[in-house]
C-alpha atoms as a PDB file:
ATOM      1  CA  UNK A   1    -125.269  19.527  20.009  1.00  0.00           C
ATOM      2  CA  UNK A   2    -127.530  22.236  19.677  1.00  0.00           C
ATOM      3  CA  UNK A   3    -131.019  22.194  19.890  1.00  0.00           C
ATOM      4  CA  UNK A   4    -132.007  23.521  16.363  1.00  0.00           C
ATOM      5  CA  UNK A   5    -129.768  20.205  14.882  1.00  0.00           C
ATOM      6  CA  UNK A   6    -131.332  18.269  17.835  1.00  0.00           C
ATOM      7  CA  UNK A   7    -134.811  19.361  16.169  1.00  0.00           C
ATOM      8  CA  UNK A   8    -133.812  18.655  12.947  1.00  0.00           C
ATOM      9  CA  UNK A   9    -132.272  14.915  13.912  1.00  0.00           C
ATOM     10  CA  UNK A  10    -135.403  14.541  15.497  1.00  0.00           C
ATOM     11  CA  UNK A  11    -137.330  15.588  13.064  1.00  0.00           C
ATOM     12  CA  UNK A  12    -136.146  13.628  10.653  1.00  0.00           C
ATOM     13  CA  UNK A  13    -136.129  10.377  12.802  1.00  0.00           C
ATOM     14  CA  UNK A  14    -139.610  10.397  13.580  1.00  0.00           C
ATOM     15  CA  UNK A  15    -139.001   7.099  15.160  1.00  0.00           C
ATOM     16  CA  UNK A  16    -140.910   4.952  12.648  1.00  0.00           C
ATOM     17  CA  UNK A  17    -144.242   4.043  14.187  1.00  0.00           C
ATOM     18  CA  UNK A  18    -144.458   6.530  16.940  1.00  0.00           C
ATOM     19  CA  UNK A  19    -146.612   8.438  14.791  1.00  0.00           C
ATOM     20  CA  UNK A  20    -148.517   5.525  14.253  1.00  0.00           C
ATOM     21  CA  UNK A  21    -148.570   5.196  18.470  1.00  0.00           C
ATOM     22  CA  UNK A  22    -149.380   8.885  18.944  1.00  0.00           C
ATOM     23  CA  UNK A  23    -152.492   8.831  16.249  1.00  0.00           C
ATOM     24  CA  UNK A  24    -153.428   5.333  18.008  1.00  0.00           C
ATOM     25  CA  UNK A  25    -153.150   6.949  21.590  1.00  0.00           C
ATOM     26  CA  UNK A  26    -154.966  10.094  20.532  1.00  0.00           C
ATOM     27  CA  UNK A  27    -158.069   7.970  19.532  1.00  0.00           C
ATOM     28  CA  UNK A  28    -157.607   5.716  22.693  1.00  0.00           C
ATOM     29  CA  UNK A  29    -158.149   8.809  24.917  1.00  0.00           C
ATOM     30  CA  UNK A  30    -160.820  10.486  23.026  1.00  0.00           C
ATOM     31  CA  UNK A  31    -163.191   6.860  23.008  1.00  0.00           C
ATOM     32  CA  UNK A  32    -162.292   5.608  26.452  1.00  0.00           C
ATOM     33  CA  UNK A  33    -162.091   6.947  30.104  1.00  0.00           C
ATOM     34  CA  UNK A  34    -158.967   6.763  31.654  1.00  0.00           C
ATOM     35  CA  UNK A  35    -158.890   4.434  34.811  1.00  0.00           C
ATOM     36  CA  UNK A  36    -158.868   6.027  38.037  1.00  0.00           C
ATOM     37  CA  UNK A  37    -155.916   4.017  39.031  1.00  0.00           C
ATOM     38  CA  UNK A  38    -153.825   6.573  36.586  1.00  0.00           C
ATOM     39  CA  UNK A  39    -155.195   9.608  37.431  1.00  0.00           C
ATOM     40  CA  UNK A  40    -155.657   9.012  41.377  1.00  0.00           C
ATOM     41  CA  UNK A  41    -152.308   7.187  42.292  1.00  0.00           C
ATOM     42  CA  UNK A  42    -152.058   8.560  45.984  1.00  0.00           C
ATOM     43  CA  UNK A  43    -148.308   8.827  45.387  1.00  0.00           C
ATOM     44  CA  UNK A  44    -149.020  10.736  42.097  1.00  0.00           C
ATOM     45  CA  UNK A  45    -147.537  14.367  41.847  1.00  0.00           C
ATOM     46  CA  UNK A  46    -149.383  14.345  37.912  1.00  0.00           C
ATOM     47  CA  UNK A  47    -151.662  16.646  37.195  1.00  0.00           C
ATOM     48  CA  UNK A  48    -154.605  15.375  34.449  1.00  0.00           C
ATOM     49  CA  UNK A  49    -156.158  18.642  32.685  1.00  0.00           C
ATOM     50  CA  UNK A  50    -159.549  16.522  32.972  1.00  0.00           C
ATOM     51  CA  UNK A  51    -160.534  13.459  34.468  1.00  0.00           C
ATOM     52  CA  UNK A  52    -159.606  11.552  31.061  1.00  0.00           C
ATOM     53  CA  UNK A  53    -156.991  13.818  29.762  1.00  0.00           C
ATOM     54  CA  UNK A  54    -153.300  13.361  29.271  1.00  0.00           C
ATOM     55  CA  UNK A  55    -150.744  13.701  31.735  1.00  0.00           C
ATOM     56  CA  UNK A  56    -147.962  16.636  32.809  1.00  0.00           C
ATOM     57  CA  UNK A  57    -145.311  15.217  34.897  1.00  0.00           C
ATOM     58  CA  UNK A  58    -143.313  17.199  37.498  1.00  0.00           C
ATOM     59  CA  UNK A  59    -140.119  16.651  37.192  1.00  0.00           C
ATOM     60  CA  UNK A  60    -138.710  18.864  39.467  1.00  0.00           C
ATOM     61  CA  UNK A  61    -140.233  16.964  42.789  1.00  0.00           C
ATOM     62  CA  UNK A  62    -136.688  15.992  43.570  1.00  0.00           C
ATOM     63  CA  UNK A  63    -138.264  12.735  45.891  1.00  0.00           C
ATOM     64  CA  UNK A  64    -140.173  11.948  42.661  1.00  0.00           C
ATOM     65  CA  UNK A  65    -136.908  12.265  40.847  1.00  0.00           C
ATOM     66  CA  UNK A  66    -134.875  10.232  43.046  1.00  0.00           C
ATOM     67  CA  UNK A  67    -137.382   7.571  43.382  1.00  0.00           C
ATOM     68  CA  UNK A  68    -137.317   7.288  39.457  1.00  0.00           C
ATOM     69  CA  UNK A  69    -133.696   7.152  39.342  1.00  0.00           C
ATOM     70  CA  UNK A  70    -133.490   4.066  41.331  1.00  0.00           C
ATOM     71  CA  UNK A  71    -136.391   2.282  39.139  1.00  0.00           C
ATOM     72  CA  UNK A  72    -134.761   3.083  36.024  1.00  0.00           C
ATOM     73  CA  UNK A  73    -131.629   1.751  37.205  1.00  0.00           C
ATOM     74  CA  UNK A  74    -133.149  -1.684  37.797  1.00  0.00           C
ATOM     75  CA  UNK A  75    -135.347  -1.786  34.964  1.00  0.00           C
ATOM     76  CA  UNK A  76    -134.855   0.806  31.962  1.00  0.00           C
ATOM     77  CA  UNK A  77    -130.563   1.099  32.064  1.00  0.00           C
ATOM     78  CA  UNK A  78    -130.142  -2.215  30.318  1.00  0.00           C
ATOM     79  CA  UNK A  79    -131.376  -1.300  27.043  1.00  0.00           C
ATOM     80  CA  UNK A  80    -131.575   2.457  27.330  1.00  0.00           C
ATOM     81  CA  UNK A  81    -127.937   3.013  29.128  1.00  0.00           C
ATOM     82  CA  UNK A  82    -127.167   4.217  32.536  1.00  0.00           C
ATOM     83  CA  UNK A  83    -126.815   7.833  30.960  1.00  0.00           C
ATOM     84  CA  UNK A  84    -129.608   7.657  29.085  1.00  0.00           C
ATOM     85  CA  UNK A  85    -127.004   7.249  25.901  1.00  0.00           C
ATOM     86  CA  UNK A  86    -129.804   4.702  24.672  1.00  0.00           C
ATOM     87  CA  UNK A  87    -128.070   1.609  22.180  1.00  0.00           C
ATOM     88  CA  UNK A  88    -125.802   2.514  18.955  1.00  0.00           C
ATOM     89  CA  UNK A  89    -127.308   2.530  15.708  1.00  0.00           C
ATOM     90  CA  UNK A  90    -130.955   3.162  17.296  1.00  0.00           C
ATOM     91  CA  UNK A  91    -132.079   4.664  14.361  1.00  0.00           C
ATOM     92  CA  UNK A  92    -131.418   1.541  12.217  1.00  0.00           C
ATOM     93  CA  UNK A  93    -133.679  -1.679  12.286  1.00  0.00           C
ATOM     94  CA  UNK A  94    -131.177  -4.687  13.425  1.00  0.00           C
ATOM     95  CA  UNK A  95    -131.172  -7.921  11.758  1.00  0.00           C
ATOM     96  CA  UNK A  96    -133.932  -8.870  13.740  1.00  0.00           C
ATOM     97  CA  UNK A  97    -136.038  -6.315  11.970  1.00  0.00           C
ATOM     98  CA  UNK A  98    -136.265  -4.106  15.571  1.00  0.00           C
ATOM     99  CA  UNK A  99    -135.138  -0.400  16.565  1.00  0.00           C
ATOM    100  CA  UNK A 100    -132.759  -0.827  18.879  1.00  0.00           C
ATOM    101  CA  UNK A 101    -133.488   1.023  22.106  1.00  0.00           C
ATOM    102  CA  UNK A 102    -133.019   4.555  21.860  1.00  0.00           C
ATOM    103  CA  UNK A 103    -131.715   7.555  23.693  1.00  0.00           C
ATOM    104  CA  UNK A 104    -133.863   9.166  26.511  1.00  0.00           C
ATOM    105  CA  UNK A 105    -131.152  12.082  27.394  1.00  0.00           C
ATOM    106  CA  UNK A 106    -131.383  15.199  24.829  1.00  0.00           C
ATOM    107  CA  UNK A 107    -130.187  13.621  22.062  1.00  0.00           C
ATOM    108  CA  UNK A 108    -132.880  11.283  21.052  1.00  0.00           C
ATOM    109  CA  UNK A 109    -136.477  12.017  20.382  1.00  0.00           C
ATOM    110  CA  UNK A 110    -138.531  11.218  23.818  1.00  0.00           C
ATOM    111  CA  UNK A 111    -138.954  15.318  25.085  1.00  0.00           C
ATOM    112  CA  UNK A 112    -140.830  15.727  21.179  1.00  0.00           C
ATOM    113  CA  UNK A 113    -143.684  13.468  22.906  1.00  0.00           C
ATOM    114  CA  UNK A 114    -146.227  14.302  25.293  1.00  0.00           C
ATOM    115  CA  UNK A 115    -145.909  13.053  28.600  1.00  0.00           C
ATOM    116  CA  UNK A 116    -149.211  11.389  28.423  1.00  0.00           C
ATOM    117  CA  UNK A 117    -148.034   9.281  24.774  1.00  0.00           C
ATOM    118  CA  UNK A 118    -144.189   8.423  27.336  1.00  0.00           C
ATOM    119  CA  UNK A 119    -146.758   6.891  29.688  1.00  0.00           C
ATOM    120  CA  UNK A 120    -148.552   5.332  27.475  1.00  0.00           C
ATOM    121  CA  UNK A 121    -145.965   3.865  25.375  1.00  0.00           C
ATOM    122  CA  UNK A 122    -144.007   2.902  28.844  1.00  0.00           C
ATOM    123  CA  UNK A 123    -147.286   1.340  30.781  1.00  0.00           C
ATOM    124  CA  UNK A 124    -148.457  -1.117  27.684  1.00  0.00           C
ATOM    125  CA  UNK A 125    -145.468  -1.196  25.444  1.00  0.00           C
ATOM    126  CA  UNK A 126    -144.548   0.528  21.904  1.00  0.00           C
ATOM    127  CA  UNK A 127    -146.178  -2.430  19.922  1.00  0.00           C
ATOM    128  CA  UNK A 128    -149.362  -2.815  21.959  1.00  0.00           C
ATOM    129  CA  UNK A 129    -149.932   1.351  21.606  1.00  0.00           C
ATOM    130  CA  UNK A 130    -149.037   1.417  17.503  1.00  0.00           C
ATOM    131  CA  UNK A 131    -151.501  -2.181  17.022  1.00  0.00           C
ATOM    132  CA  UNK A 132    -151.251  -3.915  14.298  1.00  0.00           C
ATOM    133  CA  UNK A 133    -148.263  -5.917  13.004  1.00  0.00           C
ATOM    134  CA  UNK A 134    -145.677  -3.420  14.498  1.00  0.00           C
ATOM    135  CA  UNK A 135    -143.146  -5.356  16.510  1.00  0.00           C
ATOM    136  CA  UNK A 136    -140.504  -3.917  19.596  1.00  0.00           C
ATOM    137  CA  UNK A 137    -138.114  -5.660  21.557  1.00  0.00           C
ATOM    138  CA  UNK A 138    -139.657  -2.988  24.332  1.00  0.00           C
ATOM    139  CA  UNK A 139    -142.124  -4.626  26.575  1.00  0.00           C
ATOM    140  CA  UNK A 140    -145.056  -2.920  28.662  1.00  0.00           C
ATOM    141  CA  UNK A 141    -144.337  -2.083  32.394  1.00  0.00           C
ATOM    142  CA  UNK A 142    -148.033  -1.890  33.310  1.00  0.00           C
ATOM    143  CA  UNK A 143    -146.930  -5.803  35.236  1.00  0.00           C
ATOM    144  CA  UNK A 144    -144.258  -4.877  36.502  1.00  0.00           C
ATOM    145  CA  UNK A 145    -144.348  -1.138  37.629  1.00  0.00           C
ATOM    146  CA  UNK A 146    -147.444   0.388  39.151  1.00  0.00           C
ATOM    147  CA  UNK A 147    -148.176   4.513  37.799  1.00  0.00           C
ATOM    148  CA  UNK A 148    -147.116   6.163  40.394  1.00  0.00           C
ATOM    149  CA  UNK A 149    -143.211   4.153  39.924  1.00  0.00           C
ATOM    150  CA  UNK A 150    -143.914   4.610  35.488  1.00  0.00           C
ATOM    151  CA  UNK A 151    -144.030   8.372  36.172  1.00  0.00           C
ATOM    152  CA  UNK A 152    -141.313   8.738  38.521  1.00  0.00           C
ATOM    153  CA  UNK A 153    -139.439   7.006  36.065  1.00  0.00           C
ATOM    154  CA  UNK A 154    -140.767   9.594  33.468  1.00  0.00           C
ATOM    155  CA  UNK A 155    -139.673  12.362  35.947  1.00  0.00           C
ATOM    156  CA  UNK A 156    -136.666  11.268  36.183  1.00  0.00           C
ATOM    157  CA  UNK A 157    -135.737  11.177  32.751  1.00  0.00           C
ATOM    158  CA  UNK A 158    -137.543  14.992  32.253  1.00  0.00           C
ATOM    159  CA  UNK A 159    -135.099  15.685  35.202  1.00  0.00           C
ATOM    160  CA  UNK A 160    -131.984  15.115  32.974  1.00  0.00           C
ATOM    161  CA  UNK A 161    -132.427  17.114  30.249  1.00  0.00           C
ATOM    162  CA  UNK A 162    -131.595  20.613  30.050  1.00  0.00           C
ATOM    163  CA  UNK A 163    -134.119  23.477  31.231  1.00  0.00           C
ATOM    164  CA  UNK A 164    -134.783  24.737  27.586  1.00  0.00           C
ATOM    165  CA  UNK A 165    -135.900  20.719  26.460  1.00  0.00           C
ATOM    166  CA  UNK A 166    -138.057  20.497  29.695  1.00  0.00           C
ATOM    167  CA  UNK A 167    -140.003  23.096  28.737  1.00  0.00           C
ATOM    168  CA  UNK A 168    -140.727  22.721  25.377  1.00  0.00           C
ATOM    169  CA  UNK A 169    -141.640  19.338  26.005  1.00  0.00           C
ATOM    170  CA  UNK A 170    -144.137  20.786  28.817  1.00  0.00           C
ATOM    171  CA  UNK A 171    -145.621  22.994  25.886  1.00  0.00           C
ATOM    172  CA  UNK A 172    -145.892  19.702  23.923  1.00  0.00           C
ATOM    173  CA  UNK A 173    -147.758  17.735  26.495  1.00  0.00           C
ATOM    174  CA  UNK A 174    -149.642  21.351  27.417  1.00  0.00           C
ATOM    175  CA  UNK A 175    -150.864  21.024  23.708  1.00  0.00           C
ATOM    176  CA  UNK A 176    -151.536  17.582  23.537  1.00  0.00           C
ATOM    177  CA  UNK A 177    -153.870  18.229  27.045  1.00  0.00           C
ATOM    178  CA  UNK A 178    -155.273  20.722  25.016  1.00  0.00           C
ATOM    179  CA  UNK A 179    -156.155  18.746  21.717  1.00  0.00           C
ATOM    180  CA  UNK A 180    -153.642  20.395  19.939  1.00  0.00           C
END
């Protein structure tokens, strides 16, 4: 596929309530410091444009990479495939009124985000960054996976997708680092 029709499918997806997340995360940041946990992690290879500002993530530290591999094979493949494939139908609420989980290779809509919005929505959850009454079968990681082992994850998916997608997602969380 593409990536003009992987822009457009994106696009048009919008993941219902991401925007909701993103708007919610973009307040977060601008009322409250960041801990120093996130942006101090001695293991950390991300770089914070200012002491509370969002995140880039190398993914081209291939120890990084590797360690990220291995945690998203024990905790992300499950739902979101060994190939990053995500579930079928991920665009369509199930019975249960949740998006099933969706893609992280090319194909779905995760590189349109900032990297500091992936950690975000990875650390506390998609339902605890949107607020509200908006419900995912995702959970947070923040209990179960420290920031250093959420970004390598993050790096690790970055690390699969092809050189054109890395960097405009870069320029997306470049922007969003900027206010933009």
């Amino acid at each position: 596929m593409n990536l003009s029709k992987i822009a457009l499918y994106g696009g048009a997806v919008a993941v219902v309530g991401l925007v909701a997340v993103g708007l919610n995360l973009l307040q977060k940041v601008s009322e409250a410091p960041q801990s120093s946990a996130a942006s101090s992690a001695a293991t950390s290879t991300v770089t914070s444009a200012e002491k509370s500002g969002p995140l880039l993530i190398d993914a081209k530290d291939p120890l990084l990479v590797s360690m990220g591999a291995q945690i998203y094979a024990n905790n992300c493949s499950s739902c979101h495939g060994a190939n990053l494939e995500g579930q079928p139908d991920w665009r369509k609420r199930g019975a249960d009124g949740l998006l099933p989980a969706p893609p992280h290779d090319e194909n779905g809509h995760s590189w349109h985000h900032a990297d500091a919005l992936l950690f975000a929505l990875t650390k506390d959850g998609p339902a605890a960054q949107a607020g509200g009454d908006y419900k995912s079968s995702m959970p947070g990681f923040g209990g179960i996976l420290n920031d250093a082992e959420i970004e390598a994850v993050l790096a690790y998916i970055k690390s699969r997708w092809p050189e054109e997608v890395q960097q405009r997602q870069n320029d997306v969380s470049r922007r969003y680092s900027a206010g933009g």
